[in-house]
Protein backbone atom coordinates (compact mmCIF):
# COMPACT_ATOMS: atom_id res chain seq x y z
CA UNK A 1 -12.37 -14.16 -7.20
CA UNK A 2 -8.78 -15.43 -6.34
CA UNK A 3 -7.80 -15.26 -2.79
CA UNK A 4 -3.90 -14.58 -2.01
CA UNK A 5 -2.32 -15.52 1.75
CA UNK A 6 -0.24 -12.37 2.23
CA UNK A 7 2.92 -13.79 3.20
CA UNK A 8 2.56 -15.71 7.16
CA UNK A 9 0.80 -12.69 8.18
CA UNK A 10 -2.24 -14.91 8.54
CA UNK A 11 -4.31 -12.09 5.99
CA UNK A 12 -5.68 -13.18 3.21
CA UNK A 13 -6.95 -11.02 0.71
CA UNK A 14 -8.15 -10.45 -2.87
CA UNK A 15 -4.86 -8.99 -4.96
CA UNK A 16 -5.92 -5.21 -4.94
CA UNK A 17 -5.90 -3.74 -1.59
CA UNK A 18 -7.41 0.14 -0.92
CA UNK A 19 -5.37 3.03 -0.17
CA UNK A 20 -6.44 5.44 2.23
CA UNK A 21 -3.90 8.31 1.44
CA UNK A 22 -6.80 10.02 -0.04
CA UNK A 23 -9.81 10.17 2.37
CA UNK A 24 -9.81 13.13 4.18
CA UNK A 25 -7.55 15.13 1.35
CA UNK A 26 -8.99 14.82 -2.31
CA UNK A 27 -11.67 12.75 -1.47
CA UNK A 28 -13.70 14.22 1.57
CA UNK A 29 -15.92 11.92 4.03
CA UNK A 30 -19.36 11.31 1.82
CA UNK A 31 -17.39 10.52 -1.14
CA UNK A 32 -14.43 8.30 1.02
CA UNK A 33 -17.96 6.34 2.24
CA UNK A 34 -19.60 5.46 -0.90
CA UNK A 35 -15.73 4.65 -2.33
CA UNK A 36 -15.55 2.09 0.71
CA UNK A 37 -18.91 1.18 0.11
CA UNK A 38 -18.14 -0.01 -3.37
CA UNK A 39 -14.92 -1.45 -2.72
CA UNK A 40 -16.56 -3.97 0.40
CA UNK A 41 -19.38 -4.77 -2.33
CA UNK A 42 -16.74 -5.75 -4.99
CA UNK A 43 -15.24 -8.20 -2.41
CA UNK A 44 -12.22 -6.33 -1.38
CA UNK A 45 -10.75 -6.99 1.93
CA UNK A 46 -7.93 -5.31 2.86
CA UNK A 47 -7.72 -1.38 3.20
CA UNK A 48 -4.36 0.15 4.00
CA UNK A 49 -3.90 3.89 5.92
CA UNK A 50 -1.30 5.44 8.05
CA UNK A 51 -1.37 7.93 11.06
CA UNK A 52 0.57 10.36 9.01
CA UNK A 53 -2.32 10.71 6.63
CA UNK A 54 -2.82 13.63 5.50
CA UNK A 55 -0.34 15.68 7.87
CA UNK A 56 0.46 17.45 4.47
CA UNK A 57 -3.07 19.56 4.14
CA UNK A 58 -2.71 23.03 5.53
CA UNK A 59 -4.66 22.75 8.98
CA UNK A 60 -4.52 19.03 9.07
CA UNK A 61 -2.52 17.01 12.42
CA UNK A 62 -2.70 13.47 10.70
CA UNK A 63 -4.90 11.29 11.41
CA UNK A 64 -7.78 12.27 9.71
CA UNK A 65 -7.92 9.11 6.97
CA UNK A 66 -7.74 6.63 9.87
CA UNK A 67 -11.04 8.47 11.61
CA UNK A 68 -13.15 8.71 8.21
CA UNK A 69 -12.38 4.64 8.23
CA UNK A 70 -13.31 4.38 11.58
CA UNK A 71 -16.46 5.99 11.32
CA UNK A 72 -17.19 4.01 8.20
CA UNK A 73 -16.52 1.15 10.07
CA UNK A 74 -19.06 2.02 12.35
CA UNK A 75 -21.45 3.21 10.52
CA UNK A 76 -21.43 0.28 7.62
CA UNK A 77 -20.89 -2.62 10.05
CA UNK A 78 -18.06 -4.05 7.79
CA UNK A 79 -15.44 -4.47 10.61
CA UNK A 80 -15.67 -8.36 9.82
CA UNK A 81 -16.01 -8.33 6.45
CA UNK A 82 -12.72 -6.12 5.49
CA UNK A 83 -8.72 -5.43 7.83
CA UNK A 84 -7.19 -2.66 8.17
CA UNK A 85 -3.21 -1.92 7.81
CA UNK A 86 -1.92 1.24 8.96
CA UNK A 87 1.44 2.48 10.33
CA UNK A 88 3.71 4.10 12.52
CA UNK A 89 7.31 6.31 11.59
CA UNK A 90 6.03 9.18 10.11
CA UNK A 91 3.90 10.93 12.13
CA UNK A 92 5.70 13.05 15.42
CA UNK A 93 4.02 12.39 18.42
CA UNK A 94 4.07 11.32 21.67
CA UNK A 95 6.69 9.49 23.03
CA UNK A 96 9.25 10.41 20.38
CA UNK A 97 9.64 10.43 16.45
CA UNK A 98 9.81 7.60 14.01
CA UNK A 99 10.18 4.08 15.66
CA UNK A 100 11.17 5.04 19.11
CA UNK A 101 9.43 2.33 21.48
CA UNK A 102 7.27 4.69 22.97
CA UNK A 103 6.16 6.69 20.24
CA UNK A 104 5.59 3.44 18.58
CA UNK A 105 3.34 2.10 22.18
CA UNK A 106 1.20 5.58 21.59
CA UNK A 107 0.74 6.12 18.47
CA UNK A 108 -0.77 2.51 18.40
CA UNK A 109 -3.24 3.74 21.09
CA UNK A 110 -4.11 6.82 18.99
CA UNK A 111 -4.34 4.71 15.77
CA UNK A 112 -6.82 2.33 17.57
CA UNK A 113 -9.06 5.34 19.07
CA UNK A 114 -9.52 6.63 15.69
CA UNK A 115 -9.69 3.57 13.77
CA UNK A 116 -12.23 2.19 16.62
CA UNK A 117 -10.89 -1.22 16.59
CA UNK A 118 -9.15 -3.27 19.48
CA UNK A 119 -7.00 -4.66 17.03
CA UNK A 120 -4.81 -3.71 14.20
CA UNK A 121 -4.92 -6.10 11.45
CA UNK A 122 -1.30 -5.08 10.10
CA UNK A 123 1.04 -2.83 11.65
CA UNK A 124 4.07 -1.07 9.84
CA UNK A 125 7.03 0.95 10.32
CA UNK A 126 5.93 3.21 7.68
CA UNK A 127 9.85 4.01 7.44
CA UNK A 128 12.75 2.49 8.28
CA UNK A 129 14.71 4.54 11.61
CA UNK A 130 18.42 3.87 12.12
CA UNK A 131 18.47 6.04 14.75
CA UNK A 132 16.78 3.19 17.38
CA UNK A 133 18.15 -0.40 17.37
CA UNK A 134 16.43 -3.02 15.43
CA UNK A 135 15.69 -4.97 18.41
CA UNK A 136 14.24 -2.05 20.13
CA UNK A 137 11.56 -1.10 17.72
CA UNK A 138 10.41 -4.76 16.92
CA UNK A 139 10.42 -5.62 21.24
CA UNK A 140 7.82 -2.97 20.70
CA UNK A 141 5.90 -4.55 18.18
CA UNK A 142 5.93 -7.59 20.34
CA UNK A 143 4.38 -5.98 23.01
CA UNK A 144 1.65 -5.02 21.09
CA UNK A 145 1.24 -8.18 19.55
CA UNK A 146 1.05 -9.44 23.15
CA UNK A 147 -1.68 -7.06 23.79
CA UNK A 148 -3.27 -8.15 21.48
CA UNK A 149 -3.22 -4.69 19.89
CA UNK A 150 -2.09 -6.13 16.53
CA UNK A 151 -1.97 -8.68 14.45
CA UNK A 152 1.17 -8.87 12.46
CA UNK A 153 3.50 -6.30 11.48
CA UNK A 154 5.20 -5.16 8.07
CA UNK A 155 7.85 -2.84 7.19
CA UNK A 156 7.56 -0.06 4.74
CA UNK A 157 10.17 1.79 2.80
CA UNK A 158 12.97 -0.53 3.75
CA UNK A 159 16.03 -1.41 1.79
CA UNK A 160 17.30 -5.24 1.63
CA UNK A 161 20.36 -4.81 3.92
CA UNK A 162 18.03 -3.47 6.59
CA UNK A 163 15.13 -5.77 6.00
CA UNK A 164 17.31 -8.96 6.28
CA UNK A 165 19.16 -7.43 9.42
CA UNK A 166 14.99 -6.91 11.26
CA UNK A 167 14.71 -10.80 10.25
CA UNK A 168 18.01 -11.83 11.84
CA UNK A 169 17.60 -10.00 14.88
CA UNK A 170 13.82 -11.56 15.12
CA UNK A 171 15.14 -15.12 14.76
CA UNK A 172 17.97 -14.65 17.34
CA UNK A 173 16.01 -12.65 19.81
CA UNK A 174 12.52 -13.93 19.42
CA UNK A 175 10.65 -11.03 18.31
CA UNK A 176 8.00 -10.86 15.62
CA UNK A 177 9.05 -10.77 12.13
CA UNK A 178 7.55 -8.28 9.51
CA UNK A 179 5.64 -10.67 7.45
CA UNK A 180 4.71 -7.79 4.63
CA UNK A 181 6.95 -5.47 3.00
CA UNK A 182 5.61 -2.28 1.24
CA UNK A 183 7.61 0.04 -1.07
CA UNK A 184 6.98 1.62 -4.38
CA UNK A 185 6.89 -0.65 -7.24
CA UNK A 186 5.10 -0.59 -10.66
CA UNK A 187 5.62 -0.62 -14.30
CA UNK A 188 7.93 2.29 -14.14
CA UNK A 189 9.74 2.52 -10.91
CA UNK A 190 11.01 -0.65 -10.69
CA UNK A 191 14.78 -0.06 -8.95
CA UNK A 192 13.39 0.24 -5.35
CA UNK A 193 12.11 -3.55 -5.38
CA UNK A 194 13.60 -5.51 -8.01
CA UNK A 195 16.42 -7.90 -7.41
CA UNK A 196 17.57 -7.96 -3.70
CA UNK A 197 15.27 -6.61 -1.77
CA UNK A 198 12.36 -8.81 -4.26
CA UNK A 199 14.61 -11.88 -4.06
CA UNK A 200 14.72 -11.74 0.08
CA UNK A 201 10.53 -11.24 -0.01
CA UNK A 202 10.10 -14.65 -1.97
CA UNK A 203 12.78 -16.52 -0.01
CA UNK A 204 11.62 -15.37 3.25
CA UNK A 205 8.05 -15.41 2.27
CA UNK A 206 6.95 -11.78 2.89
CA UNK A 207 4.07 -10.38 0.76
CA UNK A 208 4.48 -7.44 -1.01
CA UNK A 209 1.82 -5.47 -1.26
CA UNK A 210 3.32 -2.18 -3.20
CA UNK A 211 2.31 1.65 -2.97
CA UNK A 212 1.79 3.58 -6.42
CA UNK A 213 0.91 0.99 -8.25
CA UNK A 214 -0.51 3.45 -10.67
CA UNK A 215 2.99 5.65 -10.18
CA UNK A 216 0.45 8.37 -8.89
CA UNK A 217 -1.84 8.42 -12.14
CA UNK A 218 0.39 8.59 -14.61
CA UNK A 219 0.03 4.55 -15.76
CA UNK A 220 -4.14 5.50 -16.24
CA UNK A 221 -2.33 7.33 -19.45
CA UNK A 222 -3.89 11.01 -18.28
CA UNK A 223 -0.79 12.53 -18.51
CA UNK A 224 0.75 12.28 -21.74
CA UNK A 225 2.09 15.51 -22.09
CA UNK A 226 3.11 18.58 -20.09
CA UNK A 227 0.13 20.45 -20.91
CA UNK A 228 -1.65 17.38 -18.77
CA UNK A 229 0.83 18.06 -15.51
CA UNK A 230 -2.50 20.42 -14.38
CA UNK A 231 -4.78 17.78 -14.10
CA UNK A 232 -4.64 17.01 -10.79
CA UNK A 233 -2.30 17.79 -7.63
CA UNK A 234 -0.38 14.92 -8.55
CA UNK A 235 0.40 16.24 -12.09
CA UNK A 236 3.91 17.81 -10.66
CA UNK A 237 5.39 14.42 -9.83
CA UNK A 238 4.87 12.98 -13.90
CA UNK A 239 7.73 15.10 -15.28
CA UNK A 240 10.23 12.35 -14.78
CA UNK A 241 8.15 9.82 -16.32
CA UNK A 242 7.35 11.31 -18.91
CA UNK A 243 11.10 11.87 -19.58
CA UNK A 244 12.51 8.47 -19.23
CA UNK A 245 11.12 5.16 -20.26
CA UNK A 246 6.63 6.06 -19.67
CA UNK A 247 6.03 6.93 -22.98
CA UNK A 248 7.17 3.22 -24.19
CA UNK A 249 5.46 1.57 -21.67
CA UNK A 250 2.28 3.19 -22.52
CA UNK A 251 2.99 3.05 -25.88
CA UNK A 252 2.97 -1.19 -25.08
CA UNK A 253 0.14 -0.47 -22.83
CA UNK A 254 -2.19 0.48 -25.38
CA UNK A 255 -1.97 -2.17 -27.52
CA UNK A 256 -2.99 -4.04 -24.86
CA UNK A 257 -5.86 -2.05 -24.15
CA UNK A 258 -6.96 -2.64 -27.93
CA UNK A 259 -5.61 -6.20 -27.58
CA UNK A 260 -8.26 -6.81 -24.25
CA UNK A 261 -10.90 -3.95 -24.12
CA UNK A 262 -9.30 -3.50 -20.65
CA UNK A 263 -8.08 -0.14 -19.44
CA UNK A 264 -4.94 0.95 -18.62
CA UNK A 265 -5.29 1.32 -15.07
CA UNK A 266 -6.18 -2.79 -15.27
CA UNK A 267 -3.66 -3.63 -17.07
CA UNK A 268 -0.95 -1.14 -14.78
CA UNK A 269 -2.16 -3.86 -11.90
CA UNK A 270 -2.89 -6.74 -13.43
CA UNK A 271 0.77 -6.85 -14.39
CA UNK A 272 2.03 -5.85 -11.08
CA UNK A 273 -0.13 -8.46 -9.06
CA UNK A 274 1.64 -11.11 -11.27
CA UNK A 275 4.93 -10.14 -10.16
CA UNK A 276 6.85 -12.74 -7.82
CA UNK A 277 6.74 -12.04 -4.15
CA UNK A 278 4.06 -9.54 -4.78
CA UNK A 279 0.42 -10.70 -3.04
CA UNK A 280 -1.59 -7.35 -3.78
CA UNK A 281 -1.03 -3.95 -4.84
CA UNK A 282 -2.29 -1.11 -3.26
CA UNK A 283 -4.33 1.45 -5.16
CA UNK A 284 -6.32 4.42 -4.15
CA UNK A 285 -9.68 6.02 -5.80
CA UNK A 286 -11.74 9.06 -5.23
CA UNK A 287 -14.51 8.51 -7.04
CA UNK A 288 -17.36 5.24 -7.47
CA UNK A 289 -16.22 5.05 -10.72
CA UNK A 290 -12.26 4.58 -10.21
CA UNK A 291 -13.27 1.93 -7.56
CA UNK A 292 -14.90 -0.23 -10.24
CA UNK A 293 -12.48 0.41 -12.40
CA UNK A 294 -9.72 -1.26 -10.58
CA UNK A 295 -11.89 -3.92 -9.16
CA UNK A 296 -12.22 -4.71 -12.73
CA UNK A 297 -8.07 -5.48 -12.35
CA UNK A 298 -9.51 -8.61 -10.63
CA UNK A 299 -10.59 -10.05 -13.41
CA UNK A 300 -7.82 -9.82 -16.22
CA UNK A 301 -6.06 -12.11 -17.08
CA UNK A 302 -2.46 -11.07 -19.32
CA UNK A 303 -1.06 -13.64 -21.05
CA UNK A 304 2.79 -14.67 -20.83
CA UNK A 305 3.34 -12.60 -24.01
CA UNK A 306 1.85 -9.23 -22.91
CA UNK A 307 3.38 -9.76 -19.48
CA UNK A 308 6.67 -10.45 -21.12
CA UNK A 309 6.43 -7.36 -23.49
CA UNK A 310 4.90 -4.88 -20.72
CA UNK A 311 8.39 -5.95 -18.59
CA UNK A 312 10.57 -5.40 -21.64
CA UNK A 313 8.99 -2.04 -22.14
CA UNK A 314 9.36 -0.89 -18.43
CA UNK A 315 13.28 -2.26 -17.89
């Protein structure tokens, strides 16, 4: 199995990382165990959460996905074998909202409790906060870092102009850079991250390690059609794609499929991870089954031509 360095965060990792948006919400704690379970077996070594996860559930405070990982960690005696990344900026709290120092000093604590680690592999500002100066928030992050409360940080949801301002103000002030970057990015949402904001990753060298990879199901190919949109909670959000350019990507996708014997959830990654600045994408399972499944993203190989028509297909 390749390994990738993700970016000078000092991480290294396979190039699929697990999301934890789902543990605690559609996937509840047995079945969030045996999908960690599988993931650890099939080598993976990264798994990303936030605090803010899942705030959204009726009778839900956030929070919950970091403590079924903690107690997994616990229980499974994997805390060497795999990191955890979660964030910060989304979640109201103590100390303040977003990246206020202090909110960012205690919802690090809380994050820590529940996760059951004394140290956070990779820390994010899960959004970026105008509202607090730049060299506020990451004088934060370098306290922690201190501490020895975390590792390296990233920032998440950030445009270019803001990005390269963080890195500035690191360099002149001597603060910690973010050394990942995570926004959306795959086969058909492709605005958010190509060009600048792509271009500043590789030439600073920040890994990339992008949310809906599988542009929340709908690159699996199980909605085709609006009488699909019930499938799943998700099936609201596959309108859009299904309006603009999906239906020619997955069009292109399933020849590729034929072309392979690979599914279309492989191929959805194995084109992404192949992407320049991009270390690992981040995808999310609820089921045994869907673990494998991606895992078997690990071991596809495109060539130049079906990279080259997948990009045409998704521009």
């Amino acid at each position: 199995m390749s390994m990738r360095q993700l970016g000078t965060s000092g991480i290294e990792t396979p190039p699929l990382i697990l999301g934890g948006n789902v543990f605690g919400w559609t996937a509840d704690k047995a079945t969030s165990f045996a999908v960690l379970d599988r993931f650890a077996e099939a080598g993976g070594m990264l798994i990303d959460t936030a605090d803010v996860y899942s705030a959204w559930v009726p009778g839900h405070r956030g929070g919950e996905s970091e403590a079924i990982i903690g107690e997994w960690l616990r229980r499974s005696g994997k805390r060497g074998a795999v990191k955890v990344a979660t964030k910060v900026g989304m979640l109201d709290g103590e100390g303040g909202s977003k990246l206020a120092p202090a909110r960012i000093a205690a919802a690090c604590d809380a994050s820590l409790q529940r996760l059951g680690v004394e140290t956070i592999d990779l820390y994010f500002a899960h959004q970026d906060d105008d509202a607090v100066p730049q060299e506020e928030a990451l004088a934060a992050f370098d306290r922690l870092i201190r501490a020895g409360k975390v590792r390296a940080i990233g920032a998440s949801n950030f445009h270019a102009a803001r990005l390269k301002s963080a890195l500035d103000i690191a360099t002149r002030d001597g603060l910690p850079h973010y050394r990942a970057l995570q926004n959306e990015y795959n086969l058909v949402s492709r605005h958010k991250f190509e060009g600048e904001l792509q271009d500043l990753c590789v030439g600073h060298n920040i890994g990339c390690v992008p949310y809906y990879g599988l542009a929340s199901g709908y690159l699996t190919g199980k909605y085709r059609s609006e009488t699909d949109l019930g499938k799943s909670v998700r099936g609201g959000r596959m309108t859009a794609f299904m309006q603009g350019k999906g239906p020619a990507v997955l069009a292109v996708m399933d020849e590729i499929a034929a072309e392979t014997g690979a599914t279309l959830a492989q191929i959805a990654l194995a084109w992404l991870a192949t992407q320049p600045g991009v270390t690992a994408p981040i995808a999310s399972a609820t089921s045994v089954a869907q673990v494998e499944e991606l895992a078997g993203s690990l071991n596809l190989a495109l060539s130049s031509e079906q990279r080259d028509r997948l990009t045409v297909a998704g521009a």
